[in-house]
Protein backbone atom coordinates (compact mmCIF):
# COMPACT_ATOMS: atom_id res chain seq x y z
CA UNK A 1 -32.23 33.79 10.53
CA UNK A 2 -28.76 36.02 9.34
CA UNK A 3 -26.84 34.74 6.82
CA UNK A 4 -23.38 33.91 8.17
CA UNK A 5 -21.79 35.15 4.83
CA UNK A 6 -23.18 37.91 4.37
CA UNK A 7 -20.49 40.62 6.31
CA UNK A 8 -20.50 43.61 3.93
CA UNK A 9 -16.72 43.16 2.80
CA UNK A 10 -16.32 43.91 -0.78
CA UNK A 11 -12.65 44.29 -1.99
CA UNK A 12 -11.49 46.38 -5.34
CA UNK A 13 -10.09 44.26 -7.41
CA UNK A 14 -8.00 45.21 -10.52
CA UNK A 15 -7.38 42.78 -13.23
CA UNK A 16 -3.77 43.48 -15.15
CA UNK A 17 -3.28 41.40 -18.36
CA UNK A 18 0.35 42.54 -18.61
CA UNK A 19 2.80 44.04 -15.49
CA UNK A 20 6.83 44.60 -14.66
CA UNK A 21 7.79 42.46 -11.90
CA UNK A 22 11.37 41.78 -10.67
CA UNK A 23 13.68 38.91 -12.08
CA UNK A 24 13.57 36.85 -9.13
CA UNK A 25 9.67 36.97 -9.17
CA UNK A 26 9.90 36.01 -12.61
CA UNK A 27 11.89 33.46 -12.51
CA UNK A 28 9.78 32.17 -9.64
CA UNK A 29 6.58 32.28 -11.99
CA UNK A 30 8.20 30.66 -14.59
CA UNK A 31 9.07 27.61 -12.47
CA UNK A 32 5.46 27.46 -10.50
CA UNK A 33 3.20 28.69 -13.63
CA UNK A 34 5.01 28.26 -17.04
CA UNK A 35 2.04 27.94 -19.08
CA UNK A 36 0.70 31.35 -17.30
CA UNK A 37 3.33 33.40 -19.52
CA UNK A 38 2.11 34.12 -22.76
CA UNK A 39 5.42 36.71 -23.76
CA UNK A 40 8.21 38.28 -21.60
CA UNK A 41 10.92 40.97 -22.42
CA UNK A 42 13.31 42.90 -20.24
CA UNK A 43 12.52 46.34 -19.27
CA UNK A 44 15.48 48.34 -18.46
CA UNK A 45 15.70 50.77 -15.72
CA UNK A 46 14.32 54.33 -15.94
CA UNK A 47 16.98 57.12 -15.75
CA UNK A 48 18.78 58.40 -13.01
CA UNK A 49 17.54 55.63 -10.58
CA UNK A 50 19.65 52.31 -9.85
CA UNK A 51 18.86 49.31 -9.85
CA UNK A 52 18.15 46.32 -12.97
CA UNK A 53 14.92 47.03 -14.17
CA UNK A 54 12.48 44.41 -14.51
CA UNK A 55 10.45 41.61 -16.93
CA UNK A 56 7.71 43.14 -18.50
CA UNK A 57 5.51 39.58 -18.43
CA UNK A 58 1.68 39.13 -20.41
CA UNK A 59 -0.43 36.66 -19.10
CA UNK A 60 -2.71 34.18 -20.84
CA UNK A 61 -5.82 34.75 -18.48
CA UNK A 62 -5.65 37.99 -16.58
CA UNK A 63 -4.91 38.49 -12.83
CA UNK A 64 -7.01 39.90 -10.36
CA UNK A 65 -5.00 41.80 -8.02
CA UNK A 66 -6.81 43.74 -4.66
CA UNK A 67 -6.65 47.54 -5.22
C-alpha cells in the first residue's frame, strides 16, 4: 500500500522576522492582523530611483515565506 501523501514536494521556506513592504500592503496588514506588528517605521527611498519607499514592519512571530 503507497501512501497518498507522500509525493516528494518539499518547498524552501525562509522565515523573515522583519521586511519593507509597500504602504498599501501595510496598511492592509494593519487592518487584517494588528496584533501581528510588533514596530513599524518608514523607510525612505534609495537614491536615484523614484518612487515612496516603504514600511520597514517587525513581526511578533516570524513569517515563513517560500524561497
Amino acid at each position: 500500500m503507497t501512501n497518498p501523501y507522500d509525493k516528494g514536494a518539499t518547498l524552501e521556506a525562509k522565515v523573515v522576522r522583519c521586511e519593507v513592504i509597500s504602504a498599501q500592503a501595510f496598511l492592509a496588514l494593519k487592518e487584517a492582523s494588528p496584533a501581528d506588528i510588533k514596530s513599524s517605521r518608514p523607510v525612505g527611498p534609495s537614491l536615484g530611483k523614484p518612487g515612496f519607499g516603504g514600511i520597514e514592519v517587525t513581526y511578533n512571530t516570524p513569517k515563513y515565506r517560500v524561497a
